[in-house]
C-alpha atoms as a PDB file:
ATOM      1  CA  UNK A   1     131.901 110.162 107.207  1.00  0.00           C
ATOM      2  CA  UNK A   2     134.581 111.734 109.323  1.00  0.00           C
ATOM      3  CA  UNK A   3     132.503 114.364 110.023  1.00  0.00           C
ATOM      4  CA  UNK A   4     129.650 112.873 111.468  1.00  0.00           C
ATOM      5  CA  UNK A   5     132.039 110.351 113.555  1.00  0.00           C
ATOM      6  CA  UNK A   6     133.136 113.608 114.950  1.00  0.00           C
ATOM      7  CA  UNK A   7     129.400 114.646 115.884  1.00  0.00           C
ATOM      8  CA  UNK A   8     128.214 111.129 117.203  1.00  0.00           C
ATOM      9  CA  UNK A   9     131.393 111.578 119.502  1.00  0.00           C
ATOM     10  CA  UNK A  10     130.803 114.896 120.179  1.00  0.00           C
ATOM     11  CA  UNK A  11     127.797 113.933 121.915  1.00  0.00           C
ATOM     12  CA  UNK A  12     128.597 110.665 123.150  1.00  0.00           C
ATOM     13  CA  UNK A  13     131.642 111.381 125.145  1.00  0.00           C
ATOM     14  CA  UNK A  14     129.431 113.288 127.718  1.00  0.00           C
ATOM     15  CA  UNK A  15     126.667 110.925 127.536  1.00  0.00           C
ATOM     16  CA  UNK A  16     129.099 107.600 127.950  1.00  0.00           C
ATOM     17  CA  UNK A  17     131.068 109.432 131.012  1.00  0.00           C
ATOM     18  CA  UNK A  18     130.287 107.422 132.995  1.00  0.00           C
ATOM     19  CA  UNK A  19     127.401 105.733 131.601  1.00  0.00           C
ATOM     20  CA  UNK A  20     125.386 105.613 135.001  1.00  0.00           C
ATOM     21  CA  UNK A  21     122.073 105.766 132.661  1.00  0.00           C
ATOM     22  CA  UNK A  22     122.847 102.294 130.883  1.00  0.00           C
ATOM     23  CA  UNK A  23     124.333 100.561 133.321  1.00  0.00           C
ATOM     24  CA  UNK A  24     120.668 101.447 135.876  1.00  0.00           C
ATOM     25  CA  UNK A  25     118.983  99.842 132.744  1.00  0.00           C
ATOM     26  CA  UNK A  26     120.981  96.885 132.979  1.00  0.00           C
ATOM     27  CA  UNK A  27     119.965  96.567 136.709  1.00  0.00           C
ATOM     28  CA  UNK A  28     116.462  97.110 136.228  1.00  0.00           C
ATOM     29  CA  UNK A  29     116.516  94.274 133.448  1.00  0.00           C
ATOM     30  CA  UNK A  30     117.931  92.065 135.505  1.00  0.00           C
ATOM     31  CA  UNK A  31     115.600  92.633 138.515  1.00  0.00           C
ATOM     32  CA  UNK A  32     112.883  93.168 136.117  1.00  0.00           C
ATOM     33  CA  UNK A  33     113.966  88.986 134.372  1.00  0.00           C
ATOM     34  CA  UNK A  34     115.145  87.610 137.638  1.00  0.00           C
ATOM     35  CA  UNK A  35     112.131  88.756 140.044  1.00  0.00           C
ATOM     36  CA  UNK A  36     108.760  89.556 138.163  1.00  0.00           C
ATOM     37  CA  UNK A  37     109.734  87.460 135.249  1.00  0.00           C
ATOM     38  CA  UNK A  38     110.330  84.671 137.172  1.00  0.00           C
ATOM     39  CA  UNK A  39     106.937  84.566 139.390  1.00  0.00           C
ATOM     40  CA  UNK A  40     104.393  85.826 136.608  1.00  0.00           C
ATOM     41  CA  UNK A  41     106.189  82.665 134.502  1.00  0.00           C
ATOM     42  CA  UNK A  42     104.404  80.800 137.401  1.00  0.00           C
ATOM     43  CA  UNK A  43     100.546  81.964 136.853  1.00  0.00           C
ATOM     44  CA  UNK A  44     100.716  82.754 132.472  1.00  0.00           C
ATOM     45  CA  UNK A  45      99.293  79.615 130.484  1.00  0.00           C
ATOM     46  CA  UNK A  46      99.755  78.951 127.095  1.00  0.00           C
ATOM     47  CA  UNK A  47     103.098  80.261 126.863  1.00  0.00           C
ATOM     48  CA  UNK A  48     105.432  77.023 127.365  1.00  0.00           C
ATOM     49  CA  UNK A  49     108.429  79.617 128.914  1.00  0.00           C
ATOM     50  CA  UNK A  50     106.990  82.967 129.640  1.00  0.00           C
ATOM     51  CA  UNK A  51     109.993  84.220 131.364  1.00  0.00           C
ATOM     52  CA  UNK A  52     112.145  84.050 127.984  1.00  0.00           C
ATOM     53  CA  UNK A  53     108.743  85.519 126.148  1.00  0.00           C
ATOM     54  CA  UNK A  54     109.093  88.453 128.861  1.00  0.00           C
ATOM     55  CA  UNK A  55     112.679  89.004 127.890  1.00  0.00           C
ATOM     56  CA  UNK A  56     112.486  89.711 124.399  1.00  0.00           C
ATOM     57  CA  UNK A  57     109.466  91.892 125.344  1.00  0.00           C
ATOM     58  CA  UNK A  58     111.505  94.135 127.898  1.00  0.00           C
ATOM     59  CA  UNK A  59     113.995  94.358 125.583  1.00  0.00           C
ATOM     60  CA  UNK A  60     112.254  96.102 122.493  1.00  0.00           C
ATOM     61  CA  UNK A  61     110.901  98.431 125.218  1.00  0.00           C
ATOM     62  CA  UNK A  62     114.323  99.033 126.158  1.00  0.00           C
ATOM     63  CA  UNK A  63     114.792  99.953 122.272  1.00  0.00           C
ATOM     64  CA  UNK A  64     112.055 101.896 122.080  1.00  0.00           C
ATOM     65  CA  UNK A  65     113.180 104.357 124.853  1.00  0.00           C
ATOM     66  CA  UNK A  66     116.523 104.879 123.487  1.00  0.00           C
ATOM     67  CA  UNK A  67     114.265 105.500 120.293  1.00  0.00           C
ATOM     68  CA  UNK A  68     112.594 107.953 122.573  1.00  0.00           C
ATOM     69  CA  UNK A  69     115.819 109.427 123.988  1.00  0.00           C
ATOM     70  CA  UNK A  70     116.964 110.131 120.883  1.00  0.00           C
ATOM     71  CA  UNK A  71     114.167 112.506 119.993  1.00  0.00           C
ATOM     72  CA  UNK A  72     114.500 114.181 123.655  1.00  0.00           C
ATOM     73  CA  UNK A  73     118.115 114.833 123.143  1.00  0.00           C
ATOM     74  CA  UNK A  74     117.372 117.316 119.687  1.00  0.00           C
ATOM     75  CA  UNK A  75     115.097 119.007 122.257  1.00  0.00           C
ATOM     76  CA  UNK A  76     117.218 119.364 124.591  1.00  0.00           C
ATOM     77  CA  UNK A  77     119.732 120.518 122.384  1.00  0.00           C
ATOM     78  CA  UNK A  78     117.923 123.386 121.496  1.00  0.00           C
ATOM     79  CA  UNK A  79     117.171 124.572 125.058  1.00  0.00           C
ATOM     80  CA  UNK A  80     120.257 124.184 126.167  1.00  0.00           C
ATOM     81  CA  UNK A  81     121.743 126.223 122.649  1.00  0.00           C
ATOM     82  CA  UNK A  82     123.553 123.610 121.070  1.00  0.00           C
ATOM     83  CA  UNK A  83     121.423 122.837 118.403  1.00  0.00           C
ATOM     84  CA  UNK A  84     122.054 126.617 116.901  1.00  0.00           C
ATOM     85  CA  UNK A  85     125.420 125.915 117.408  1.00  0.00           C
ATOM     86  CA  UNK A  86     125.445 122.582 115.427  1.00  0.00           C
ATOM     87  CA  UNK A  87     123.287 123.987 112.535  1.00  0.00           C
ATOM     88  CA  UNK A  88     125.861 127.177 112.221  1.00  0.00           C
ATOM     89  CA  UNK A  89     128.928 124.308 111.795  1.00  0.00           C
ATOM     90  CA  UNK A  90     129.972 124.076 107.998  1.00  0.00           C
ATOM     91  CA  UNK A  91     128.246 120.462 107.461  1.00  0.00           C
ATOM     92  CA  UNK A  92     124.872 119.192 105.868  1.00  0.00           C
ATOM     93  CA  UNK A  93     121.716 118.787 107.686  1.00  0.00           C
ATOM     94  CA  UNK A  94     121.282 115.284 106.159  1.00  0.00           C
ATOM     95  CA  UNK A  95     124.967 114.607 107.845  1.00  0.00           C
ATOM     96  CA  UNK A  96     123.417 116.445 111.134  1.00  0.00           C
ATOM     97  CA  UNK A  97     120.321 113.590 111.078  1.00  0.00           C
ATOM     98  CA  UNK A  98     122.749 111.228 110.261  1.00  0.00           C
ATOM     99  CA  UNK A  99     125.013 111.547 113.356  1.00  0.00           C
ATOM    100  CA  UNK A 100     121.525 111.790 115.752  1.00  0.00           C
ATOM    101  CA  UNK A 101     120.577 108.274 114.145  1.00  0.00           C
ATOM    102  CA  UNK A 102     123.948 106.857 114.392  1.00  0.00           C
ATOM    103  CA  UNK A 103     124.103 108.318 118.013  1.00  0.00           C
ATOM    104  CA  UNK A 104     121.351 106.354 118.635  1.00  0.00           C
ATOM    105  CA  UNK A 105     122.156 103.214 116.976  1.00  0.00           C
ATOM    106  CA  UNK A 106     125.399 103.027 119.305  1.00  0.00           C
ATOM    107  CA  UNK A 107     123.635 103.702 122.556  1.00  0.00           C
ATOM    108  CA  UNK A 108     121.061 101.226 121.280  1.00  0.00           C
ATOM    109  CA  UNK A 109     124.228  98.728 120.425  1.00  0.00           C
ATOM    110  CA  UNK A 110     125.263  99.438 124.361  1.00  0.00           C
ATOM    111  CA  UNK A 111     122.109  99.593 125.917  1.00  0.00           C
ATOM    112  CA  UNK A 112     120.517  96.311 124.676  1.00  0.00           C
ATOM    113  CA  UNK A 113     123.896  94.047 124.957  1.00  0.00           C
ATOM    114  CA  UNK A 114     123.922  93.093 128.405  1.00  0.00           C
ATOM    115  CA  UNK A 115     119.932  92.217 128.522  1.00  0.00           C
ATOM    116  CA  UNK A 116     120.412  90.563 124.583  1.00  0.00           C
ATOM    117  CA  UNK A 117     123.668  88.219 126.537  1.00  0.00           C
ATOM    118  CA  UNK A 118     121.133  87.255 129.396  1.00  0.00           C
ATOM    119  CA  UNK A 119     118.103  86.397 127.390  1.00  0.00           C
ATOM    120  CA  UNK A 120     120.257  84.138 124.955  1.00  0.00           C
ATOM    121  CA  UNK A 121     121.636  82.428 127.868  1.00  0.00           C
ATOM    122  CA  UNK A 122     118.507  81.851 129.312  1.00  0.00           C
ATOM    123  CA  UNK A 123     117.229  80.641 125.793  1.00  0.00           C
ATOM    124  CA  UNK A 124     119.915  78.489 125.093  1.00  0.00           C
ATOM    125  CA  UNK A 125     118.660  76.921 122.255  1.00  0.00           C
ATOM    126  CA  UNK A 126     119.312  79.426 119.219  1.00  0.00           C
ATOM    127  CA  UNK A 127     122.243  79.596 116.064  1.00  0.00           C
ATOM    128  CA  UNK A 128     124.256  81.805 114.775  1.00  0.00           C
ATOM    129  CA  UNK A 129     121.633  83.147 112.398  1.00  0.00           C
ATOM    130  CA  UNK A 130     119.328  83.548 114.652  1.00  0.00           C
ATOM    131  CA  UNK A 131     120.460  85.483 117.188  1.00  0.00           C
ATOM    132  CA  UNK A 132     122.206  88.159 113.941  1.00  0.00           C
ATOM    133  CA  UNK A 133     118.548  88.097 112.602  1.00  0.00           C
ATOM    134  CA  UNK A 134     117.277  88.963 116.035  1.00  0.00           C
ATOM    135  CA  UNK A 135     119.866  91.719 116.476  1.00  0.00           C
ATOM    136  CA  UNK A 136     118.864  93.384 112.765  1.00  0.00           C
ATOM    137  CA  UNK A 137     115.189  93.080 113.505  1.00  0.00           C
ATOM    138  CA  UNK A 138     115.666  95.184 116.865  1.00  0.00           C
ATOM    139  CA  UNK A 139     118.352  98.126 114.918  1.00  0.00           C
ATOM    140  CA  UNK A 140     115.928  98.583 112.406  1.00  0.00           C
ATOM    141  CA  UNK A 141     112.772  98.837 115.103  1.00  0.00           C
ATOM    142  CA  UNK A 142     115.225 100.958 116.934  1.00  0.00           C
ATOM    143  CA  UNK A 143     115.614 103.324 114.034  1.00  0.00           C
ATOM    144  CA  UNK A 144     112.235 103.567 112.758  1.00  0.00           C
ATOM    145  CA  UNK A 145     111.573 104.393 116.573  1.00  0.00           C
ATOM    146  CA  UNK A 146     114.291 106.963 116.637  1.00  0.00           C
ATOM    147  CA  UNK A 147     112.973 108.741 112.851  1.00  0.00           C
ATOM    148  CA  UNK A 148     109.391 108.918 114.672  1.00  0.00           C
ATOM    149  CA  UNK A 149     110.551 110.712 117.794  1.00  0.00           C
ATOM    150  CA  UNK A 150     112.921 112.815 115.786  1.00  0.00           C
ATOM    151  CA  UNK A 151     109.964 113.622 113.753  1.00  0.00           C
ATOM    152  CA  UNK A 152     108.054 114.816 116.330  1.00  0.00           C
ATOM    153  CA  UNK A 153     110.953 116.438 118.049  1.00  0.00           C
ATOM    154  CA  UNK A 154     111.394 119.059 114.715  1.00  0.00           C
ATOM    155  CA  UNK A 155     107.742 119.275 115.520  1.00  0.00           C
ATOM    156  CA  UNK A 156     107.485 120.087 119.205  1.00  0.00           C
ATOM    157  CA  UNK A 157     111.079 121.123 119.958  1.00  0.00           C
ATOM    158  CA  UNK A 158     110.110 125.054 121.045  1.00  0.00           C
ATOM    159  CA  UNK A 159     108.697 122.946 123.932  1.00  0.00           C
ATOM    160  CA  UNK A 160     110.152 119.876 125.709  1.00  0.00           C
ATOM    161  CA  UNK A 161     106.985 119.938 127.899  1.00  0.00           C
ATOM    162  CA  UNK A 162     104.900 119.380 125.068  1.00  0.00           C
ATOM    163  CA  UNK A 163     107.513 117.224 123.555  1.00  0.00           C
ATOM    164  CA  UNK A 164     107.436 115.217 126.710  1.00  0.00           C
ATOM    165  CA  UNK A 165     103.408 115.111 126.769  1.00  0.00           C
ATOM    166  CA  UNK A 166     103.686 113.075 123.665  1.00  0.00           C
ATOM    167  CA  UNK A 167     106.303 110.875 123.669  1.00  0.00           C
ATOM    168  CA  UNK A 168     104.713 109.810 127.188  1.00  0.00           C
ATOM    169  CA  UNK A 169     101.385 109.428 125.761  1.00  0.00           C
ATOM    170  CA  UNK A 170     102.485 107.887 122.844  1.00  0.00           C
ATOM    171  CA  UNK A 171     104.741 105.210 124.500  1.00  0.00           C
ATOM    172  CA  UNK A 172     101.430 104.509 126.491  1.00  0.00           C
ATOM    173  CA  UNK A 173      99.735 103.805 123.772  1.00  0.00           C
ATOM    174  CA  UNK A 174     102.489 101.650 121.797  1.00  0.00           C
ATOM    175  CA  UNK A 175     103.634  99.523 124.289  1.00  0.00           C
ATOM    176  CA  UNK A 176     100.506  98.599 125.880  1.00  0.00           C
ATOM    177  CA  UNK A 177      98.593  98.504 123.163  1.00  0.00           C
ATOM    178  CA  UNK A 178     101.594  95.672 121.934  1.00  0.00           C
ATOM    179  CA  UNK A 179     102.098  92.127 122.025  1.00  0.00           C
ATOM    180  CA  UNK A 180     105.564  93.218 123.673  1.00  0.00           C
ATOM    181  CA  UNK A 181     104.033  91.357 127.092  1.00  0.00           C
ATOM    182  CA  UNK A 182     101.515  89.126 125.591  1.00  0.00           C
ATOM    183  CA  UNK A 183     100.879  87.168 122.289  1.00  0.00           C
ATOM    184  CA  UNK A 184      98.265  88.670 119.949  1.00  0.00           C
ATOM    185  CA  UNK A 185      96.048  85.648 120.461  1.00  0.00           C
ATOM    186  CA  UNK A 186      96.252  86.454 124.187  1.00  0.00           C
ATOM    187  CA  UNK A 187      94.549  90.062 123.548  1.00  0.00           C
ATOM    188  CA  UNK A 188      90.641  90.981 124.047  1.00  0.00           C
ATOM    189  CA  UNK A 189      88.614  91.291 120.640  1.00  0.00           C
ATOM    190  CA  UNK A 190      88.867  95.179 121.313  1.00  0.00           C
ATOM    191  CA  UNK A 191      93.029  95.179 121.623  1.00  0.00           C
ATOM    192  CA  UNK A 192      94.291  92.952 118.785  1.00  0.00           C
ATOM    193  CA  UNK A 193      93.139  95.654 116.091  1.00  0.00           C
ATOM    194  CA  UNK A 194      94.640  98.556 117.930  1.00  0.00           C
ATOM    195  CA  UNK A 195      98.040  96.194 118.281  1.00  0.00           C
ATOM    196  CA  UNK A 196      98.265  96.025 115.035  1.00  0.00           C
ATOM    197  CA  UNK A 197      98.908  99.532 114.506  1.00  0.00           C
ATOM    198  CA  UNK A 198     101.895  99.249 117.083  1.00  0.00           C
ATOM    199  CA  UNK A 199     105.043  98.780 115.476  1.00  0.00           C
ATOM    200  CA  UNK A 200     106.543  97.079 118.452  1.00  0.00           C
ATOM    201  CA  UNK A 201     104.029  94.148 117.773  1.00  0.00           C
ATOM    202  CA  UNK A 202     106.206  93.352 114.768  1.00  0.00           C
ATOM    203  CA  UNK A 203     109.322  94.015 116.377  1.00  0.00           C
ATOM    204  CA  UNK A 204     108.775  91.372 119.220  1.00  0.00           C
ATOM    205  CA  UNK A 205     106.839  89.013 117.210  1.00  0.00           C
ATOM    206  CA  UNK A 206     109.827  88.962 114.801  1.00  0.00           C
ATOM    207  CA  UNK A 207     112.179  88.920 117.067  1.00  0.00           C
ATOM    208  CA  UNK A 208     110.561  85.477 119.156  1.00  0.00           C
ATOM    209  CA  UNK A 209     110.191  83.777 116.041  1.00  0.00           C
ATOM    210  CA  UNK A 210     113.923  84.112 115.068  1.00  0.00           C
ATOM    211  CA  UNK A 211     115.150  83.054 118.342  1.00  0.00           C
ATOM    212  CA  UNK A 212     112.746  79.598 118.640  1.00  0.00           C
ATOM    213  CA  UNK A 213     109.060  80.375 119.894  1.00  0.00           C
ATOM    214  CA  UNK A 214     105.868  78.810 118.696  1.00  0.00           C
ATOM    215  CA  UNK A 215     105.028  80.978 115.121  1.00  0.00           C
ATOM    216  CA  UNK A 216     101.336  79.766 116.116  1.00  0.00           C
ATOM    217  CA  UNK A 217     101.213  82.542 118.216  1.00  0.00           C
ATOM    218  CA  UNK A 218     103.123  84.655 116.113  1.00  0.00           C
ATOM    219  CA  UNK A 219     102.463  87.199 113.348  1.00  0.00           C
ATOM    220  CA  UNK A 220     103.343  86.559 110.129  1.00  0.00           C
ATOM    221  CA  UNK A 221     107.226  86.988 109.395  1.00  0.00           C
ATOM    222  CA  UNK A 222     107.202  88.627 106.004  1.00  0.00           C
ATOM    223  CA  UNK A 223     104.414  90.927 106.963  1.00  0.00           C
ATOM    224  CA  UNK A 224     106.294  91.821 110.417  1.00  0.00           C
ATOM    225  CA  UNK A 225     109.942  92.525 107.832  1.00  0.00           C
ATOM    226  CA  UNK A 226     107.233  94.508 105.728  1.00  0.00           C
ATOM    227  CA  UNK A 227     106.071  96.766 108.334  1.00  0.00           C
ATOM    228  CA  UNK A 228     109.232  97.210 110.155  1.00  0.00           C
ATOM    229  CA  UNK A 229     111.733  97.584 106.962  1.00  0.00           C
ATOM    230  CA  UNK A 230     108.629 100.780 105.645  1.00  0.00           C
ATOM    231  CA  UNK A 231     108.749 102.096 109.355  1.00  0.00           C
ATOM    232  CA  UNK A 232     112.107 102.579 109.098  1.00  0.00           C
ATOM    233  CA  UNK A 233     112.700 104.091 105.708  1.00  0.00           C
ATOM    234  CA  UNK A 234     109.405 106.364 106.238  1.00  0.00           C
ATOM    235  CA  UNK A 235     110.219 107.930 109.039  1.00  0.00           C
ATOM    236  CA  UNK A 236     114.065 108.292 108.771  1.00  0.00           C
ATOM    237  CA  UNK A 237     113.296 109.713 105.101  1.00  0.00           C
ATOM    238  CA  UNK A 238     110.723 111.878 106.988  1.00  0.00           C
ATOM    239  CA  UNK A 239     113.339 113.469 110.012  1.00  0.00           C
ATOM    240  CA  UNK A 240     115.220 114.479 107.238  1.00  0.00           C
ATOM    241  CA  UNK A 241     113.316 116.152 105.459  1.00  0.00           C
ATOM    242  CA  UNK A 242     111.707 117.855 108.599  1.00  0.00           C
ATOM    243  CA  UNK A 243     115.287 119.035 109.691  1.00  0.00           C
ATOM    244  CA  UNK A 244     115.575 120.165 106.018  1.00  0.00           C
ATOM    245  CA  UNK A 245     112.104 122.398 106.233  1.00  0.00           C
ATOM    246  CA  UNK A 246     111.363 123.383 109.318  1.00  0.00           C
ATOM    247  CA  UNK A 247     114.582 123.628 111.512  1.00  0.00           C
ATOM    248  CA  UNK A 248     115.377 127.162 111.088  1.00  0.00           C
ATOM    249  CA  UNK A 249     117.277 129.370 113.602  1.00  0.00           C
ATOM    250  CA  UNK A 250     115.765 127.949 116.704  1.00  0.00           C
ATOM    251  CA  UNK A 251     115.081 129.723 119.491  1.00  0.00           C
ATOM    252  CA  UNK A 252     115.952 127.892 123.112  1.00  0.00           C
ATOM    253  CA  UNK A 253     113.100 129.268 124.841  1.00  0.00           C
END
């Protein structure tokens, strides 16, 4: 355990000095909530506070770009030669993948605390239980996030352009393709099947039912743990194993 703590650090120390990055996000939240979440809460219908609805939806997009960040930063690392550097150090590769995750689990932790602090204020009405449910639901959507783009990192990492070409297509596809802005029930006939397949869906859904929205126009809550709880465990199990197979004296080229 010492050892990855040293890794996660490692990394972190640069990234956290000063953390410009997360405190922009912050600011874009808050203008995002305060400004367009306040006016389009004027003209949505159905939705008795869309505001707070809009919340929890910018928030698990906030977690899936850290989930995204976390696969660009393996890239990076082998363009920039680090990534030789860390697979020549005398630890496992399963403790290797294990200090990316955690990496990303603590930038998720700092990332979504401000935004998480604002949208329970503006909620008001939530417990104890709740809000820890709410705060599980979006680690373990942040980590199967994080396994995914890792996985495709291992993938695509001789390459951050075509990294970047599909983590930006993907995202498209994911987050608008979601009920991270609107409720499933809200979607055309030709979206709510392709939503679905989103895991964000489940994320937000969850999320909104934990903290006091309507479940009418919610998923199901045991299929949404379901789905999120395999996502995670699939493709974390699967980044390891890639890092086991095919990470092999990369080249930063």
């Amino acid at each position: 355990m010492h050892d990855i703590i040293r890794l996660v650090w490692f990394d972190l120390k640069h990234e956290l000095r000063p953390p410009v990055w997360i405190i922009m996000e912050w600011i874009t939240f808050t203008i995002q909530l305060g400004i367009y979440g306040a006016l389009i809460s004027q003209l949505v219908t159905g939705i008795s506070n869309y505001q707070q609805f809009y919340a929890i939806g910018f928030i698990v997009m906030m977690t899936f770009g850290i989930g995204s960040h976390t696969g660009r930063h393996f890239v990076e690392h082998a363009h920039e030669g680090r990534l030789p550097y860390l697979l020549s150090l005398p630890i496992s590769r399963s403790k290797l993948f294990l200090s990316m995750a955690l990496q990303g689990g603590i930038e998720l932790a700092l990332m979504i605390s401000v935004p998480l602090a604002i949208t329970l204020a503006l909620i008001g009405n939530f417990t104890f239980l709740s809000v820890v449910g709410a705060i599980i639901t979006l680690f373990v959507l942040g980590f199967g996030v994080a396994g995914l783009m890792l996985g495709l990192s291992f993938i695509a990492f001789k390459s951050a352009d075509i990294y970047t070409a599909i983590t930006v297509g993907l995202s498209s596809i994911i987050i608008r393709f979601s009920t991270v802005l609107y409720p499933l029930m809200f979607l055309p006939p030709s979206y709510a099947p392709v939503a679905l397949l989103s895991p964000l869906t489940y994320g937000a859904d969850l999320v909104r039912l934990l903290l006091g929205f309507d479940p009418s126009i919610l998923l199901d809550p045991i299929y949404a743990v379901a789905v999120l709880t395999a996502l995670a465990v699939s493709t974390l199990g699967l980044g390891m194993l890639l890092l086991q197979r095919l990470v092999e004296g990369v080249k930063s080229a």
